[in-house]
C-alpha atoms as a PDB file:
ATOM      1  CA  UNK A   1     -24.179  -0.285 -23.485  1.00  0.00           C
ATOM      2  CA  UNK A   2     -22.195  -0.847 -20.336  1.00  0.00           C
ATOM      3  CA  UNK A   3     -21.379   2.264 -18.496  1.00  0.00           C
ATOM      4  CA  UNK A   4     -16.871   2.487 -18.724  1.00  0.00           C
ATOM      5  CA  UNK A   5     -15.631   3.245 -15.096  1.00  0.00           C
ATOM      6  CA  UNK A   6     -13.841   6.242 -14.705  1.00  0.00           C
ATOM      7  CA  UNK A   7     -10.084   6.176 -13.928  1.00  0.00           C
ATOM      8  CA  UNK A   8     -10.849   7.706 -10.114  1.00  0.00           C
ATOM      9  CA  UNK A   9     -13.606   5.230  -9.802  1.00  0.00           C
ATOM     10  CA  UNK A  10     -11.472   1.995 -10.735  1.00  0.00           C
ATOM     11  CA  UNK A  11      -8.624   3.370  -8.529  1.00  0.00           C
ATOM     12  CA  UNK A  12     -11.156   3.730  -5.281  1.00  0.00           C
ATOM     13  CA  UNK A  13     -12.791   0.413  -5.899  1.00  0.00           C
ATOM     14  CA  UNK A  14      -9.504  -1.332  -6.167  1.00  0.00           C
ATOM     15  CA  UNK A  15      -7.582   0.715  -3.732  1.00  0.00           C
ATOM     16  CA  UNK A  16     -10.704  -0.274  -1.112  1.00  0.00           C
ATOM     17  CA  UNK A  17     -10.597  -3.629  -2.255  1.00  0.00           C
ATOM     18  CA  UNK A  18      -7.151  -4.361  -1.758  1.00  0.00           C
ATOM     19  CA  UNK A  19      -7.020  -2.260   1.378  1.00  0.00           C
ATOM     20  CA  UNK A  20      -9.475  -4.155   3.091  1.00  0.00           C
ATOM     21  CA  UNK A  21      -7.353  -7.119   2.252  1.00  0.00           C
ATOM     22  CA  UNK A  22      -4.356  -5.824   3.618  1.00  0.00           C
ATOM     23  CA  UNK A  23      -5.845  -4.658   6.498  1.00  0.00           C
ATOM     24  CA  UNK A  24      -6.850  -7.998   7.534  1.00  0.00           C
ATOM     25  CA  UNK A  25      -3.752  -9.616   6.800  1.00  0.00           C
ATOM     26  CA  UNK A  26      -2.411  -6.969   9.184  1.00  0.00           C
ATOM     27  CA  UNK A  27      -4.730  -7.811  11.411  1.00  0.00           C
ATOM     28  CA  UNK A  28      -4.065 -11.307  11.743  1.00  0.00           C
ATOM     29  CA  UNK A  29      -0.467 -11.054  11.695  1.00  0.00           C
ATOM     30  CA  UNK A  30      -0.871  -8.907  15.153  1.00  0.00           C
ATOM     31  CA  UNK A  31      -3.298 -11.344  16.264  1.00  0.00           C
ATOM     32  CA  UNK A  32      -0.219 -13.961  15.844  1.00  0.00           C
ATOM     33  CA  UNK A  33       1.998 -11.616  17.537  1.00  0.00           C
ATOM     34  CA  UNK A  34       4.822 -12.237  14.787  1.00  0.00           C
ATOM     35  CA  UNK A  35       7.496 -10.045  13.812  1.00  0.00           C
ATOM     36  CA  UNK A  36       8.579 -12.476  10.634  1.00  0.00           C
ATOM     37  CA  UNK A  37      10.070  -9.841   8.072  1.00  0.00           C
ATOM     38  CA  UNK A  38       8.611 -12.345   5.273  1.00  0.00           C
ATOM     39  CA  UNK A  39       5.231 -12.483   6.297  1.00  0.00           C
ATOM     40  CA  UNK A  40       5.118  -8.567   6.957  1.00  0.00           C
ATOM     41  CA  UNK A  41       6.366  -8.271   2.884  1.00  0.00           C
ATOM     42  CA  UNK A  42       3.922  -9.945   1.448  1.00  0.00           C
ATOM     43  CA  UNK A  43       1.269  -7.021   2.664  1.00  0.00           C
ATOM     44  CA  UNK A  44       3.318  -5.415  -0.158  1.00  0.00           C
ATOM     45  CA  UNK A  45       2.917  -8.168  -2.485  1.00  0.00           C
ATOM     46  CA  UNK A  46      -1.152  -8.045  -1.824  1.00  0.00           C
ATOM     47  CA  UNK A  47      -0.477  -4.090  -2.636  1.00  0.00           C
ATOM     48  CA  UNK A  48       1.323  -5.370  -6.253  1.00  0.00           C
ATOM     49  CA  UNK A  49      -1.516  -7.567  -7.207  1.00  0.00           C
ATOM     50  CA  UNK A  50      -4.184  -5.196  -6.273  1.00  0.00           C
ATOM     51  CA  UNK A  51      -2.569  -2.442  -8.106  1.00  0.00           C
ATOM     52  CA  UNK A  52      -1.843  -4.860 -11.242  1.00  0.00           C
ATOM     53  CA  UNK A  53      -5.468  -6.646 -11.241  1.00  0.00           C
ATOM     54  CA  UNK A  54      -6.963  -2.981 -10.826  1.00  0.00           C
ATOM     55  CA  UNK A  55      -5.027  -1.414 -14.025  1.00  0.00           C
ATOM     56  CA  UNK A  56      -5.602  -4.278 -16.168  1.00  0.00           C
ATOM     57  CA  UNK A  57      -9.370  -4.283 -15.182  1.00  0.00           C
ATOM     58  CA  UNK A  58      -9.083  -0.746 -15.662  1.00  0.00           C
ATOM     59  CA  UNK A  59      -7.141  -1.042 -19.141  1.00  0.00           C
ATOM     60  CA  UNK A  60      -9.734  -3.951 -20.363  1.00  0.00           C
ATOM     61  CA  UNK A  61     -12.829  -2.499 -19.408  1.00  0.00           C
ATOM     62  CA  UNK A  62     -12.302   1.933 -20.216  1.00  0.00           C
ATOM     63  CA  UNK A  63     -10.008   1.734 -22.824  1.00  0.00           C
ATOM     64  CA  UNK A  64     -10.675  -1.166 -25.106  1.00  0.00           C
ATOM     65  CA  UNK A  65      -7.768  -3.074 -24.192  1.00  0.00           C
ATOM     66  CA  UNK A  66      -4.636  -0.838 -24.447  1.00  0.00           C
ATOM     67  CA  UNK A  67      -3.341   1.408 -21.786  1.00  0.00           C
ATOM     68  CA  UNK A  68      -0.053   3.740 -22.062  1.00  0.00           C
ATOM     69  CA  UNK A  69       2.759   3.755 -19.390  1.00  0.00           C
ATOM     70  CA  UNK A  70       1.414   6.691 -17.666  1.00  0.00           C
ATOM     71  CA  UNK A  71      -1.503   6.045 -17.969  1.00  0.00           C
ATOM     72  CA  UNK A  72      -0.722   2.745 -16.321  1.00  0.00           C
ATOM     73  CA  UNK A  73       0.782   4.679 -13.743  1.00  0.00           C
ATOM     74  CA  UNK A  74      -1.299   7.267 -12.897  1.00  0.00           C
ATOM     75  CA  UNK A  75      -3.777   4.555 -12.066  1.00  0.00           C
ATOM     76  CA  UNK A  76      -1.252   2.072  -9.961  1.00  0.00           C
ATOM     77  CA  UNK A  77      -0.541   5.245  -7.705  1.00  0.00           C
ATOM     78  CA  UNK A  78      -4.117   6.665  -7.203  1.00  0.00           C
ATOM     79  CA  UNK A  79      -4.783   2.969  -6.306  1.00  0.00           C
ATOM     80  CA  UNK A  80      -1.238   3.148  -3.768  1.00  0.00           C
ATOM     81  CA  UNK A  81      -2.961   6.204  -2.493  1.00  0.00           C
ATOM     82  CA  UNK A  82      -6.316   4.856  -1.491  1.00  0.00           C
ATOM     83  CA  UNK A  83      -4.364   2.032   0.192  1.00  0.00           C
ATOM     84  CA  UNK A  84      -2.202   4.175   1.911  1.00  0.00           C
ATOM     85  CA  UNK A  85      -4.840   6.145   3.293  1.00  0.00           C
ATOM     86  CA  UNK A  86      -7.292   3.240   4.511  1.00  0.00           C
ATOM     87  CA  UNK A  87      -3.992   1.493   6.133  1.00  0.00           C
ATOM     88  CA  UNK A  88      -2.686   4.763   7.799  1.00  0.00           C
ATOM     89  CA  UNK A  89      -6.202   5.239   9.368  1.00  0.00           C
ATOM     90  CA  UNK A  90      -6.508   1.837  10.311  1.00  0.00           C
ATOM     91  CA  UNK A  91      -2.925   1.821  12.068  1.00  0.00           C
ATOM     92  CA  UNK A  92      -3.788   5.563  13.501  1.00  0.00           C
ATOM     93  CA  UNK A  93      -6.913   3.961  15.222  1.00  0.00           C
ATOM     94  CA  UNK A  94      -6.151   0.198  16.364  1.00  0.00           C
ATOM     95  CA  UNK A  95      -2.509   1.466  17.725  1.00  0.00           C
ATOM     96  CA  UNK A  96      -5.035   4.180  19.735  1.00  0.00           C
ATOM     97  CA  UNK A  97      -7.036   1.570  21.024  1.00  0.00           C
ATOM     98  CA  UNK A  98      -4.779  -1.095  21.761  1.00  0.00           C
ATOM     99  CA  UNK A  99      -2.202   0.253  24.058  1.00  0.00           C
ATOM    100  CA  UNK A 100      -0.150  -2.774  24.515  1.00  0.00           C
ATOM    101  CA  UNK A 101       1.103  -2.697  20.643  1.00  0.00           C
ATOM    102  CA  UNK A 102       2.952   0.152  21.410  1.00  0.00           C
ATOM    103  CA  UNK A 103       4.763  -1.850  24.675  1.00  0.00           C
ATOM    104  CA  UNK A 104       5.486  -4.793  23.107  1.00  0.00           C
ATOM    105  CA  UNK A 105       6.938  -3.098  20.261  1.00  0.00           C
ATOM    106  CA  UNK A 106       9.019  -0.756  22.814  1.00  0.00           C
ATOM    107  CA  UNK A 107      10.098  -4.414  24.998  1.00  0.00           C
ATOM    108  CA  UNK A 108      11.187  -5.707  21.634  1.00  0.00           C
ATOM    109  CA  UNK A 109      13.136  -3.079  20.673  1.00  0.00           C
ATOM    110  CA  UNK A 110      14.244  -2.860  24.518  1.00  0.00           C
ATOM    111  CA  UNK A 111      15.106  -6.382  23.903  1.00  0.00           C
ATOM    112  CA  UNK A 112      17.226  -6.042  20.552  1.00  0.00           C
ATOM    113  CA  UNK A 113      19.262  -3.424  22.166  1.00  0.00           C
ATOM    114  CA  UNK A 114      20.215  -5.420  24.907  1.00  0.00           C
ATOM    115  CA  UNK A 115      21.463  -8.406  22.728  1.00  0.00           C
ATOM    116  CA  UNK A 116      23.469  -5.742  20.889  1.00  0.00           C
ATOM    117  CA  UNK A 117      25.411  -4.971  24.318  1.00  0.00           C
ATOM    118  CA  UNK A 118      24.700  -1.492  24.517  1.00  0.00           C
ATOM    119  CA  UNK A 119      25.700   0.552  27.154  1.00  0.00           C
ATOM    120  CA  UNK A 120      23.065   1.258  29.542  1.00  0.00           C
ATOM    121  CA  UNK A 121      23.052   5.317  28.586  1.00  0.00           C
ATOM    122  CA  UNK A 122      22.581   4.439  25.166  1.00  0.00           C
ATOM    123  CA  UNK A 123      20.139   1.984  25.436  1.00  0.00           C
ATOM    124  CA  UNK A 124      17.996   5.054  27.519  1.00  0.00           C
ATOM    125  CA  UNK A 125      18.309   7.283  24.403  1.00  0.00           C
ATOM    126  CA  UNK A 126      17.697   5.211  22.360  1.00  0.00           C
ATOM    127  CA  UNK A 127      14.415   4.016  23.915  1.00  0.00           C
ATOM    128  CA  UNK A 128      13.397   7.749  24.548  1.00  0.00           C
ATOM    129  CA  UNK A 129      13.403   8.252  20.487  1.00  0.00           C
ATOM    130  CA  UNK A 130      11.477   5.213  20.220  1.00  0.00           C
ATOM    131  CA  UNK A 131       8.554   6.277  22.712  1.00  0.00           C
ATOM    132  CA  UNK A 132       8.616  10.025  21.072  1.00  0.00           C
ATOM    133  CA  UNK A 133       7.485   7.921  17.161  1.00  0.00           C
ATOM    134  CA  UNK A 134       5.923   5.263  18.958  1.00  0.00           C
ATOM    135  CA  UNK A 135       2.406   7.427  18.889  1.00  0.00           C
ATOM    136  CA  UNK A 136      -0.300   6.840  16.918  1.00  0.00           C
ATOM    137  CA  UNK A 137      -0.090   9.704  14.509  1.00  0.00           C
ATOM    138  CA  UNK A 138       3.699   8.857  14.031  1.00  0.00           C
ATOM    139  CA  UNK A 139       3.225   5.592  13.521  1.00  0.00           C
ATOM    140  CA  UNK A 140       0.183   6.483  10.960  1.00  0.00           C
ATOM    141  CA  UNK A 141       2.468   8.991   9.032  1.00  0.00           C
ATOM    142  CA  UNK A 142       4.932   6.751   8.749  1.00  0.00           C
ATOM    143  CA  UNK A 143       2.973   4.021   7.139  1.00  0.00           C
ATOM    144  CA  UNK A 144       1.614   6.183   5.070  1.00  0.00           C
ATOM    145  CA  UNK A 145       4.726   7.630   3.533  1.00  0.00           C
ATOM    146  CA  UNK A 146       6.370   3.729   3.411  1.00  0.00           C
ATOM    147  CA  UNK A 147       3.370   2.682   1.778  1.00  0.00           C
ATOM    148  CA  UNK A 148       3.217   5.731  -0.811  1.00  0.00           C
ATOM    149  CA  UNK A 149       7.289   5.195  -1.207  1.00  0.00           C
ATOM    150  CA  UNK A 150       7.127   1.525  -2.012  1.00  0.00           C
ATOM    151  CA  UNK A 151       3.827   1.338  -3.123  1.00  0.00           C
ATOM    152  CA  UNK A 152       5.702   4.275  -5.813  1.00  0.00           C
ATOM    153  CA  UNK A 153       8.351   1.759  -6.782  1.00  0.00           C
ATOM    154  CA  UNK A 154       6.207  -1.233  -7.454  1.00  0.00           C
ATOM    155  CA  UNK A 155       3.825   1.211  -9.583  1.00  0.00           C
ATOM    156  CA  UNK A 156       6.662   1.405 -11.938  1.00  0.00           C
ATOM    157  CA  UNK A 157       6.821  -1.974 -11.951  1.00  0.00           C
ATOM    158  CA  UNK A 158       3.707  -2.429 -12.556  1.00  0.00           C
ATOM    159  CA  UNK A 159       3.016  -0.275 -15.606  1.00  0.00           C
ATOM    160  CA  UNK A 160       5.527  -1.226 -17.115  1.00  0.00           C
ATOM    161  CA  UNK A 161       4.306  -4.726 -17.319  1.00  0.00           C
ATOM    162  CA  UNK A 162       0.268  -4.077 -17.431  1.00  0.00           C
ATOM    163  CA  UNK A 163       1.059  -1.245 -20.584  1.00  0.00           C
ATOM    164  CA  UNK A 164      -0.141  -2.171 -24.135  1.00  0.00           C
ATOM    165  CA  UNK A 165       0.053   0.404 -26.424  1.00  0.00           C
ATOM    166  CA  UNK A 166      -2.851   1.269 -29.365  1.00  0.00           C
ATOM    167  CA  UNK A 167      -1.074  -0.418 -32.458  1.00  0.00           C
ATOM    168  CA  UNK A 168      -3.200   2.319 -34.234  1.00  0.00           C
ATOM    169  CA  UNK A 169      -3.315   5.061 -32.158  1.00  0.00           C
ATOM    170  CA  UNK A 170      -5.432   7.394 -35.007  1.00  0.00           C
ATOM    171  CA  UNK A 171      -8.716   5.198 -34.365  1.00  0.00           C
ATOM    172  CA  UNK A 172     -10.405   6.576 -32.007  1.00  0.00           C
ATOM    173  CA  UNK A 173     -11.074   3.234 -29.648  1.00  0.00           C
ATOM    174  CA  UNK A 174     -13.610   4.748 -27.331  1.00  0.00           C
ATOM    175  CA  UNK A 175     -16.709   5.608 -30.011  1.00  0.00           C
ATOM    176  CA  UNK A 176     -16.012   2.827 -32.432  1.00  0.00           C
ATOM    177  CA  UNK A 177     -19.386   2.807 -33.526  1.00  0.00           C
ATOM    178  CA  UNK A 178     -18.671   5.176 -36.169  1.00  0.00           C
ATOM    179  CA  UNK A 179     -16.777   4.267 -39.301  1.00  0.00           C
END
């Protein structure tokens, strides 16, 4: 008999999985030294499908086929979690090692600001701010909680699409050997 993985154990596997995904896709996008708005969203859409492949693998494989919205859920965010964690440390780290990230991002910004006409003062200030979250453990926090926030959102998507509820919830689906 095949051993059922357990709801933490499909949520690391899948929240690794995908992670590793994203971070490469992040990876390659600063490689390309983009700042397309599109191409940064679909990180999130990578996040969708590996919450929604991980649930339904999840939902086929421990529990015979039917899953309940929370249950759904439950999974989609401990798989958000994993994600969030693997891409905060990843962010935390490469932003420590590569120092010019943080400059470009403060010349673009510099840049923006200018276009805006901005009076000089302003421009200072607001520059200032942007150096003081500009660190690595800001910038780590930060895409933790958007990741955990949005990742949040498109978990109740998500179960509420991958649900299917026990048309007889009395049998007991998990030892159906006995009748």
């Amino acid at each position: 008999m095949e051993k059922k993985p357990t709801l933490f154990s499909n949520s690391l596997i899948f929240g690794l999985l995908t992670s590793i995904i994203v971070v490469l896709y992040s990876i390659l996008l600063m490689s390309m030294e983009t700042q397309n708005q599109a191409l940064s969203i679909l990180s999130y859409l990578l996040v969708l499908g590996g919450m929604a492949y991980g649930t339904i693998t999840y939902r086929n494989k421990a529990l015979d086929g039917f899953i309940s919205y929370g249950h759904a859920l439950k999974s989609c965010v401990l798989i958000v979690l994993v994600i969030a964690i693997v891409t905060a440390l990843f962010i935390y780290i490469y932003v420590s090692i590569d120092n010019s990230f943080i400059e470009k991002a403060l010349d673009k910004a510099e840049e923006e600001m200018a276009t805006k006409d901005m009076p000089e003062e302003q421009m200072e200030m607001g520059l200032e701010y942007a150096r003081k979250f500009m660190q690595p453990h800001w910038m780590a926090i930060m895409s933790f909680i958007a990741y955990m926030f949005f990742g949040f959102i498109l978990a109740l998507i998500v179960a509420a699409v991958v649900k299917k509820d026990n048309p007889n919830p009395f049998i007991n689906t998990i030892d159906s050997s006995v009748n």
